[in-house]
PDB file of N, CA and C in Angstrom:
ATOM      1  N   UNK A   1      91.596 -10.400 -14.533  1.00  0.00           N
ATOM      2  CA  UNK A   1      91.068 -11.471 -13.731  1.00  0.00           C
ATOM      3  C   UNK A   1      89.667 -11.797 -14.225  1.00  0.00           C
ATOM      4  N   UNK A   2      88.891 -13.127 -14.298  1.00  0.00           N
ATOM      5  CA  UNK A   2      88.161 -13.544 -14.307  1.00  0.00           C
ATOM      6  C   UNK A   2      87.017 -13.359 -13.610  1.00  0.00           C
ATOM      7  N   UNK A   3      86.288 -12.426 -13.794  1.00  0.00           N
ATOM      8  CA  UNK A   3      85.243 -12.676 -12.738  1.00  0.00           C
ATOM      9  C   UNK A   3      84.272 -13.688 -12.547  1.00  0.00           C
ATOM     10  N   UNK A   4      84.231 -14.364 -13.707  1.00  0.00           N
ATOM     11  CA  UNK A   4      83.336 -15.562 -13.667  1.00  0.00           C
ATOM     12  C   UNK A   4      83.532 -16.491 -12.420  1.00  0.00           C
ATOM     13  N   UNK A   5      85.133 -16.391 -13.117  1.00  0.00           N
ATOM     14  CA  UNK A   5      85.901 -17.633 -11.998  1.00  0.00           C
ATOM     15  C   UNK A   5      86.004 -16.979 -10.664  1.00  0.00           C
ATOM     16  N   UNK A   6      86.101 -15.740 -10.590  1.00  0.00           N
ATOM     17  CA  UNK A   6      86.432 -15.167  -9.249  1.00  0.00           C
ATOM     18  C   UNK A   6      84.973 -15.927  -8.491  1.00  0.00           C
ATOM     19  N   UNK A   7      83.950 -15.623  -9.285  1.00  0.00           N
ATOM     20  CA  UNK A   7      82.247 -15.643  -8.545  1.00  0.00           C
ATOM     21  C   UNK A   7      82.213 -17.288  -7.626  1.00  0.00           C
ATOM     22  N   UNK A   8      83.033 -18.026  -8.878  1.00  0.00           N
ATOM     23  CA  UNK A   8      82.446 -19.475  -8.357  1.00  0.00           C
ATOM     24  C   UNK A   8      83.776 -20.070  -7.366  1.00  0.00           C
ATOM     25  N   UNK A   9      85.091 -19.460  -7.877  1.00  0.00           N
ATOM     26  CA  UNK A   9      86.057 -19.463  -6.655  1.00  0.00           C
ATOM     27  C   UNK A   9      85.426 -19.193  -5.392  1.00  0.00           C
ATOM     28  N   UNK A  10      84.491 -18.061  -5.110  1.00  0.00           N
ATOM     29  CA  UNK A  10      84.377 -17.131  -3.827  1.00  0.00           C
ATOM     30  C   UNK A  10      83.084 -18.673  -3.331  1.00  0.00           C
ATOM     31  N   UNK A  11      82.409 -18.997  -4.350  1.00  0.00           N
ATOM     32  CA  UNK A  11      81.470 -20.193  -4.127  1.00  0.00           C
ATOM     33  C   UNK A  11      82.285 -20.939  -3.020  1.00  0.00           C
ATOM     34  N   UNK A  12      83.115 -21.120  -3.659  1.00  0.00           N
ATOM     35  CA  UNK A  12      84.278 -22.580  -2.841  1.00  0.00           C
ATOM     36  C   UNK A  12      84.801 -22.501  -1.641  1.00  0.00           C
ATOM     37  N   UNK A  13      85.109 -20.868  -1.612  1.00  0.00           N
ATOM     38  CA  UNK A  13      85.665 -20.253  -0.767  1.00  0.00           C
ATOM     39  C   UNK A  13      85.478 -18.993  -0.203  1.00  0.00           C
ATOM     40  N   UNK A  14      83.720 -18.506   0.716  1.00  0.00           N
ATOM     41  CA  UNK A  14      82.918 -17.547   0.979  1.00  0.00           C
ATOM     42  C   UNK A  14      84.184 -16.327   1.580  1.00  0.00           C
ATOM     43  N   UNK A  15      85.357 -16.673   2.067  1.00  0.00           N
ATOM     44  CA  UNK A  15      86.063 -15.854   2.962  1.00  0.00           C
ATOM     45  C   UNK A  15      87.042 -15.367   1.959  1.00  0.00           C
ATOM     46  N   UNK A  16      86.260 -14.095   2.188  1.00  0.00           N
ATOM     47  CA  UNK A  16      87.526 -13.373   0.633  1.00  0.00           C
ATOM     48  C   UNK A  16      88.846 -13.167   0.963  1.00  0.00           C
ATOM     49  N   UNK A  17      89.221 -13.185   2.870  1.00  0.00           N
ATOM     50  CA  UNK A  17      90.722 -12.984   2.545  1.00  0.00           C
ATOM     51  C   UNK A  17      91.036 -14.075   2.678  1.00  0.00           C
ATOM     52  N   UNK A  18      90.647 -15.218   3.179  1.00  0.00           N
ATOM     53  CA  UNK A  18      91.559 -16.403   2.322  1.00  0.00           C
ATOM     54  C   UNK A  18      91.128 -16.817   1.103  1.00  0.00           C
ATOM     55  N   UNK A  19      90.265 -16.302   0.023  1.00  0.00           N
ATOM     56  CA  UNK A  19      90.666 -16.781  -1.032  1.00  0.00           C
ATOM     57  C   UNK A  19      91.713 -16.013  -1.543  1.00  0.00           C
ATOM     58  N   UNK A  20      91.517 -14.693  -0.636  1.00  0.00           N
ATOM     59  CA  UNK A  20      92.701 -13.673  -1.361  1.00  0.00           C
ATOM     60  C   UNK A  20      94.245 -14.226  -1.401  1.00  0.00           C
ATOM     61  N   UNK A  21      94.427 -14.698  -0.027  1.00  0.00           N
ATOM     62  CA  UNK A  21      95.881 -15.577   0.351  1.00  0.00           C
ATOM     63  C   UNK A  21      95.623 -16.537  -0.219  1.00  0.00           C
ATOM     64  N   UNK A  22      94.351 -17.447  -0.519  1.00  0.00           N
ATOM     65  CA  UNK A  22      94.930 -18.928  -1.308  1.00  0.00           C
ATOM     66  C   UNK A  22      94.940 -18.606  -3.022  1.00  0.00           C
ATOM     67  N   UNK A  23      94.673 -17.422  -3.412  1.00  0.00           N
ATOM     68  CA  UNK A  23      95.290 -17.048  -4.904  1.00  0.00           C
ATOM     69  C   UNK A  23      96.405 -16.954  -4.982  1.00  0.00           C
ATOM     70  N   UNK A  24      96.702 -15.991  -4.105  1.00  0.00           N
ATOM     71  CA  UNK A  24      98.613 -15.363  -4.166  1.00  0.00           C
ATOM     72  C   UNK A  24      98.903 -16.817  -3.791  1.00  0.00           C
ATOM     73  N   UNK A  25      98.966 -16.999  -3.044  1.00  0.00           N
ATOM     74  CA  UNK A  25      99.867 -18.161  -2.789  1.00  0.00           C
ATOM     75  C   UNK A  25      99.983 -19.269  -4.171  1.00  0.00           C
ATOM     76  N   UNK A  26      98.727 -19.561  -4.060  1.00  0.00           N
ATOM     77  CA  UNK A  26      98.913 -20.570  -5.531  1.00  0.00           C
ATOM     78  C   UNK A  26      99.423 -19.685  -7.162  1.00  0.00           C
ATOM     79  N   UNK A  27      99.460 -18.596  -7.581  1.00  0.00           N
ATOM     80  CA  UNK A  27      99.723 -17.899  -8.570  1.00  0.00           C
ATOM     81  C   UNK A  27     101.193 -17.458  -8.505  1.00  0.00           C
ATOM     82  N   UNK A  28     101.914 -17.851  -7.224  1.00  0.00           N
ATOM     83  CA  UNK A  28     103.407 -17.388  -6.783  1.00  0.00           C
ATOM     84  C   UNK A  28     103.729 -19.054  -7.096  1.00  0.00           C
ATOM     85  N   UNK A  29     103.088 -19.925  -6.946  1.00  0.00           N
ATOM     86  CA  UNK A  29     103.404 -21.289  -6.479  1.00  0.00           C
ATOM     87  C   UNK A  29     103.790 -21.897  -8.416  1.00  0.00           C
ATOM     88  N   UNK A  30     102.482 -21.063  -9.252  1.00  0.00           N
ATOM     89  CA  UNK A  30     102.798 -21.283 -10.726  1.00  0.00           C
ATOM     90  C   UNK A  30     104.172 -20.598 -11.400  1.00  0.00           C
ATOM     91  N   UNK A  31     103.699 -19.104 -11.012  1.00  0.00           N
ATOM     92  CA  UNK A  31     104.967 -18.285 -11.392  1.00  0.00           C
ATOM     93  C   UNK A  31     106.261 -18.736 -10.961  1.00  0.00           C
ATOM     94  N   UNK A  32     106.908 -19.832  -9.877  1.00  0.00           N
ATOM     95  CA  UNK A  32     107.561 -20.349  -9.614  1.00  0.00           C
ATOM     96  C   UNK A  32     108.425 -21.431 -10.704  1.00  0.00           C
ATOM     97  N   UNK A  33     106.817 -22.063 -11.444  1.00  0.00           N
ATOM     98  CA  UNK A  33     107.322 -23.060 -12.635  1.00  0.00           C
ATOM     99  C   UNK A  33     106.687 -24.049 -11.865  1.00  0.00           C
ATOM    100  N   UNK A  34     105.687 -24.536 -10.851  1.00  0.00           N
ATOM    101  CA  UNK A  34     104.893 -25.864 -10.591  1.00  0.00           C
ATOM    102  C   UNK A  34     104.156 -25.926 -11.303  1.00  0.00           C
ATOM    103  N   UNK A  35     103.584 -26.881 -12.005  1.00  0.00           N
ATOM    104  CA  UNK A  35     102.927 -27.413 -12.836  1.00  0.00           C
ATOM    105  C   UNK A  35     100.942 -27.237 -12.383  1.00  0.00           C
ATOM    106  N   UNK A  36     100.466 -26.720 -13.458  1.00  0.00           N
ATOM    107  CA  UNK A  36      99.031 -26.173 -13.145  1.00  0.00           C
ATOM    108  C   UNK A  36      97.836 -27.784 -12.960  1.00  0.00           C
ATOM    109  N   UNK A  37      97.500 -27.941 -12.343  1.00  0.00           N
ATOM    110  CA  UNK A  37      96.496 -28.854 -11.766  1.00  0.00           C
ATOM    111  C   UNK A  37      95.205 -29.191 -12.762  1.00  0.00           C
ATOM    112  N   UNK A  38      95.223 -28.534 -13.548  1.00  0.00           N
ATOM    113  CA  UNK A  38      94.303 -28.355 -15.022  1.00  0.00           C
ATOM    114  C   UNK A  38      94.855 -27.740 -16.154  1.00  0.00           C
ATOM    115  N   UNK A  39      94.325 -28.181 -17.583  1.00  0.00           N
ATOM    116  CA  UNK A  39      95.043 -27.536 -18.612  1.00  0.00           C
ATOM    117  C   UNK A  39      94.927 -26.329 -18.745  1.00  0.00           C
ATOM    118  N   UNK A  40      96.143 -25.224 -19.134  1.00  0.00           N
ATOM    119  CA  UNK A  40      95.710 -23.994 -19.005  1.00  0.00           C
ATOM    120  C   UNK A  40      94.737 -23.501 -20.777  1.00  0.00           C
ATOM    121  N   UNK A  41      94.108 -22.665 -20.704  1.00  0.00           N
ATOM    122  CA  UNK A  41      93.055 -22.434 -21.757  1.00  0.00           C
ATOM    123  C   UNK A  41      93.744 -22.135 -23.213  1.00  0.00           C
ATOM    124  N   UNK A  42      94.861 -21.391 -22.211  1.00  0.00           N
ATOM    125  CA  UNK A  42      95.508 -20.789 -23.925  1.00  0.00           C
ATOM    126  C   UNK A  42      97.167 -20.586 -23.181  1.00  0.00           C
ATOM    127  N   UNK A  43      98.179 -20.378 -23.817  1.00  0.00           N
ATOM    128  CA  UNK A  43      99.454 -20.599 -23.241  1.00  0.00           C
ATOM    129  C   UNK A  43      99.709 -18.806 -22.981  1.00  0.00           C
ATOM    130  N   UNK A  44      98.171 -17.874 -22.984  1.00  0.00           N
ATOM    131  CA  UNK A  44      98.653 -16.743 -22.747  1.00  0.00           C
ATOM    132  C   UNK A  44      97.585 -16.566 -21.180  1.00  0.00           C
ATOM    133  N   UNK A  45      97.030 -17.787 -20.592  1.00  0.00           N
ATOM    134  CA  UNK A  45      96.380 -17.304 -20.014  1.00  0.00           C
ATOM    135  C   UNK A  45      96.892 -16.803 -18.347  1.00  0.00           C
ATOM    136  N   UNK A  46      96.558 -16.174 -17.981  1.00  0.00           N
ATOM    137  CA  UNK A  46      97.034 -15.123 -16.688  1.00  0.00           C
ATOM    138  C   UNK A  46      97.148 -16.639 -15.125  1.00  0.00           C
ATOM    139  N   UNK A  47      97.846 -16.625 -15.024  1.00  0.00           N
ATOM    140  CA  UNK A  47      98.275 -17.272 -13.845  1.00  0.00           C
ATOM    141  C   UNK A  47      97.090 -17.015 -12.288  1.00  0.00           C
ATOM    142  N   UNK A  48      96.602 -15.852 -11.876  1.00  0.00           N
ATOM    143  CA  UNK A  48      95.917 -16.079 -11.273  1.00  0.00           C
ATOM    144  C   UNK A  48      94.584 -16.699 -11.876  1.00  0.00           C
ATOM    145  N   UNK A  49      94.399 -16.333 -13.383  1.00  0.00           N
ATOM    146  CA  UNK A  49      93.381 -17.024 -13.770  1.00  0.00           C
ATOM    147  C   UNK A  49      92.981 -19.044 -13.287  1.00  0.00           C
ATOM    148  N   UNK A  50      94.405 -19.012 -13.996  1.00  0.00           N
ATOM    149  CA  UNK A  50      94.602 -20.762 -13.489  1.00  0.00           C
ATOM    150  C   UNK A  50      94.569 -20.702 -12.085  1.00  0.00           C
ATOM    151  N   UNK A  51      95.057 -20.008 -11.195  1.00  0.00           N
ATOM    152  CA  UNK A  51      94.322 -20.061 -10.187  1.00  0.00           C
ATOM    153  C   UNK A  51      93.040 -20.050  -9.402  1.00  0.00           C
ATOM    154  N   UNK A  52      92.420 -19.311  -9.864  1.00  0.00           N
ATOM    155  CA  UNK A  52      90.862 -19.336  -9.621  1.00  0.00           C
ATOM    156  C   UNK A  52      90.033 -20.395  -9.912  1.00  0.00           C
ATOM    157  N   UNK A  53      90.635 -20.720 -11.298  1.00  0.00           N
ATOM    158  CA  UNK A  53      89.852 -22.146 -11.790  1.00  0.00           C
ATOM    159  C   UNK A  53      90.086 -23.403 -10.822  1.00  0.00           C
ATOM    160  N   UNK A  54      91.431 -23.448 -10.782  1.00  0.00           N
ATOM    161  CA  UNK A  54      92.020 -24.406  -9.744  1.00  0.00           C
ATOM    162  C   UNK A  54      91.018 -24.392  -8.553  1.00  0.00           C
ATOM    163  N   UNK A  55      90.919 -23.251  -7.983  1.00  0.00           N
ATOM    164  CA  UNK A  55      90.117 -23.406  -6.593  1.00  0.00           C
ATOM    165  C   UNK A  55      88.955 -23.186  -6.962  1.00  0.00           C
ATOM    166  N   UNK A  56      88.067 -22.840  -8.116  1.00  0.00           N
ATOM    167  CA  UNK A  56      86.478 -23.292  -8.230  1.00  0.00           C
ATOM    168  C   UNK A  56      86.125 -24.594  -9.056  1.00  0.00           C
ATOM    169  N   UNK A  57      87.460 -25.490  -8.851  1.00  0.00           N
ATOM    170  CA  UNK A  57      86.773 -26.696  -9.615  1.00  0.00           C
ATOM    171  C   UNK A  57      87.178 -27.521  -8.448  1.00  0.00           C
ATOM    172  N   UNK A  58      87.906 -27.187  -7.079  1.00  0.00           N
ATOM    173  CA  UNK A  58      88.007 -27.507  -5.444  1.00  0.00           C
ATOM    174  C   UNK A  58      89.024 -28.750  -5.581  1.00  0.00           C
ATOM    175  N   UNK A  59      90.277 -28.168  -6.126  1.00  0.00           N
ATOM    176  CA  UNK A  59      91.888 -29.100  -7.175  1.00  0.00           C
ATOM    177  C   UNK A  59      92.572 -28.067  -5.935  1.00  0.00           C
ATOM    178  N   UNK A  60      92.214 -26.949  -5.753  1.00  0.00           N
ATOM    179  CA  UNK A  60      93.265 -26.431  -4.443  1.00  0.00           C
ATOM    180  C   UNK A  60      91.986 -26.146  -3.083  1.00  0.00           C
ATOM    181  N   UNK A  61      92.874 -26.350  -1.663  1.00  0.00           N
ATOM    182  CA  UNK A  61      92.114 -26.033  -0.700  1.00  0.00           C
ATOM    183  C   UNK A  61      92.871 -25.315  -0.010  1.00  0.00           C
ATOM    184  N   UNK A  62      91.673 -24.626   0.950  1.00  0.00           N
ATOM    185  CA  UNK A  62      92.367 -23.981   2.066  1.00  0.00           C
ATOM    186  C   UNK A  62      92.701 -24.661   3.031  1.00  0.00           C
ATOM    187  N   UNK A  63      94.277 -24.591   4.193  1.00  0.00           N
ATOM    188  CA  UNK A  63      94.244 -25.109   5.361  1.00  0.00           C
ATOM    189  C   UNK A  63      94.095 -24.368   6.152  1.00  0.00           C
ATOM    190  N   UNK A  64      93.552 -24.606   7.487  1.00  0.00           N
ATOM    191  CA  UNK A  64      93.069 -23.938   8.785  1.00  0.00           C
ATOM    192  C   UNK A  64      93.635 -24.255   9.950  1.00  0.00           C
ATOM    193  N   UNK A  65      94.465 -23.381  10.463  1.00  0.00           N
ATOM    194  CA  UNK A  65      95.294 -23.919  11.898  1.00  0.00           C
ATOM    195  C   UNK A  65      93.946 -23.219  13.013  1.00  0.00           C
ATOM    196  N   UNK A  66      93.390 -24.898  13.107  1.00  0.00           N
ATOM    197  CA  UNK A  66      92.296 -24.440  14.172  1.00  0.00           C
ATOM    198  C   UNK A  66      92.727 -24.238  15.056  1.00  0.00           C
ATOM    199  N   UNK A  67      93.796 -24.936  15.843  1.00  0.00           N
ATOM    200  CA  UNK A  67      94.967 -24.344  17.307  1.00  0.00           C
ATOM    201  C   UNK A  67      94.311 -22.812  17.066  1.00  0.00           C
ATOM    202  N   UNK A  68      95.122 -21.897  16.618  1.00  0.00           N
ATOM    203  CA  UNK A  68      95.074 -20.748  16.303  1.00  0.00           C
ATOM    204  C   UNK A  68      93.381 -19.929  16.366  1.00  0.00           C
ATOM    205  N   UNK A  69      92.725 -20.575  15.322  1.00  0.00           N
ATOM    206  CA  UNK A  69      91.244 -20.046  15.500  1.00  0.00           C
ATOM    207  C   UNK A  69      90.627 -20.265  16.932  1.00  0.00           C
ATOM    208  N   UNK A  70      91.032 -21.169  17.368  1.00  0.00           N
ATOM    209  CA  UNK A  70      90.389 -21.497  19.236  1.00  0.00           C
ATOM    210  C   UNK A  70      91.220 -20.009  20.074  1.00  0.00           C
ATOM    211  N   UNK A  71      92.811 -20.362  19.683  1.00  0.00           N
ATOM    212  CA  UNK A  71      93.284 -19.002  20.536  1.00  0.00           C
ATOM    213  C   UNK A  71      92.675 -17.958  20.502  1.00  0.00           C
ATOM    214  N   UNK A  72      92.489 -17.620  19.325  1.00  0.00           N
ATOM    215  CA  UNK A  72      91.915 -16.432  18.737  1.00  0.00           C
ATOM    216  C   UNK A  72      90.721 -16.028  19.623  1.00  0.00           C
ATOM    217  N   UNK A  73      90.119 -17.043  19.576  1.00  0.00           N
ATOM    218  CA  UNK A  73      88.353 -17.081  20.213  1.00  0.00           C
ATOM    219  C   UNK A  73      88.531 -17.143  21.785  1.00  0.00           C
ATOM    220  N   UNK A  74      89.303 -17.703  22.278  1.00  0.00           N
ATOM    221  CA  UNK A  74      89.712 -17.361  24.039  1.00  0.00           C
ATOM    222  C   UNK A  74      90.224 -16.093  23.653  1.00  0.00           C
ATOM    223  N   UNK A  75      91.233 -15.656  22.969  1.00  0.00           N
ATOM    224  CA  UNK A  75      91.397 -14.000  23.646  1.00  0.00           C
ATOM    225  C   UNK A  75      90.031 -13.371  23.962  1.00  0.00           C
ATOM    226  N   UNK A  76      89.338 -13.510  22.509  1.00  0.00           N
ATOM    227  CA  UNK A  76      87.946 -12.431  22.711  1.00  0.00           C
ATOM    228  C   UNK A  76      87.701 -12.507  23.994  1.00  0.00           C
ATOM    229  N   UNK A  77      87.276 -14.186  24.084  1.00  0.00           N
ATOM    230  CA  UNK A  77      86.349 -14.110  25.283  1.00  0.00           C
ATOM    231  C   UNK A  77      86.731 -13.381  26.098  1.00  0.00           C
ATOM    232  N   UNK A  78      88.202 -13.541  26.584  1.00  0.00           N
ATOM    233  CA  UNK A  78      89.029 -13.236  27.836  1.00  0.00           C
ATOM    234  C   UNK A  78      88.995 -11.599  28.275  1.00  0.00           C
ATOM    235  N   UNK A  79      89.104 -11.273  27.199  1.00  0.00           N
ATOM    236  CA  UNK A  79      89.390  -9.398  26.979  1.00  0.00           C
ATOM    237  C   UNK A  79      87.958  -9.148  26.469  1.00  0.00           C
ATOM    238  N   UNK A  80      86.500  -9.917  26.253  1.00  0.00           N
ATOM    239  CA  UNK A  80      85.803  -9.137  25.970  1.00  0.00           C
ATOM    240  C   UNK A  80      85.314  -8.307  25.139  1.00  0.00           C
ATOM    241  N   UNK A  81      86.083  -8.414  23.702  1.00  0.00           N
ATOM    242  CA  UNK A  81      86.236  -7.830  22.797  1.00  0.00           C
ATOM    243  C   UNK A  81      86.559  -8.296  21.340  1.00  0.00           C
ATOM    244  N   UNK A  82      86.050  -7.907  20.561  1.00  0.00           N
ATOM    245  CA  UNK A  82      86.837  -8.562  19.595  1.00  0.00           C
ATOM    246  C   UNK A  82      88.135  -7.542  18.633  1.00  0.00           C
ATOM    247  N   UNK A  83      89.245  -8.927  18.569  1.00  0.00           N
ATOM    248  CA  UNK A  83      90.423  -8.458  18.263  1.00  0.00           C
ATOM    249  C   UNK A  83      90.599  -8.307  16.772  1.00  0.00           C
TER     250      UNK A  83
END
């Protein structure tokens, strides 16, 4: 893996476990056979690589089911705690 790209991926995307889920996801999405969003560097280059690039040049995004993040944030409140 790239750490270059990892550094400026994490730029794009401060929350390492969703960049963690929006790698896999997009590097399953190549390994599948979808077509890479930028040219790849060399025809040996590593699939999460093209991934990383993908999301530090901001060609992939994250989605956010805010529904969910609000639930999330009433439980705390509710129970007082965080879950």
């Amino acid at each position: 893996m790239n750490l270059e790209m990892l550094e400026k991926a994490r730029a794009r995307v401060p929350s390492i476990p969703v960049l963690v889920n929006l790698v896999s996801q997009r590097t399953k999405q190549l390994n599948r056979g979808e077509r890479p969003f930028l040219k790849p560097l060399s025809k040996e280059e590593d699939k999460s690589d093209i991934a990383l690039r993908e999301i530090a040049e901001g060609l992939v995004l994250a989605q956010v089911d805010m529904q969910a993040v609000e639930k999330h944030n009433e439980a705390q409140t509710r129970w007082g705690r965080h879950l």
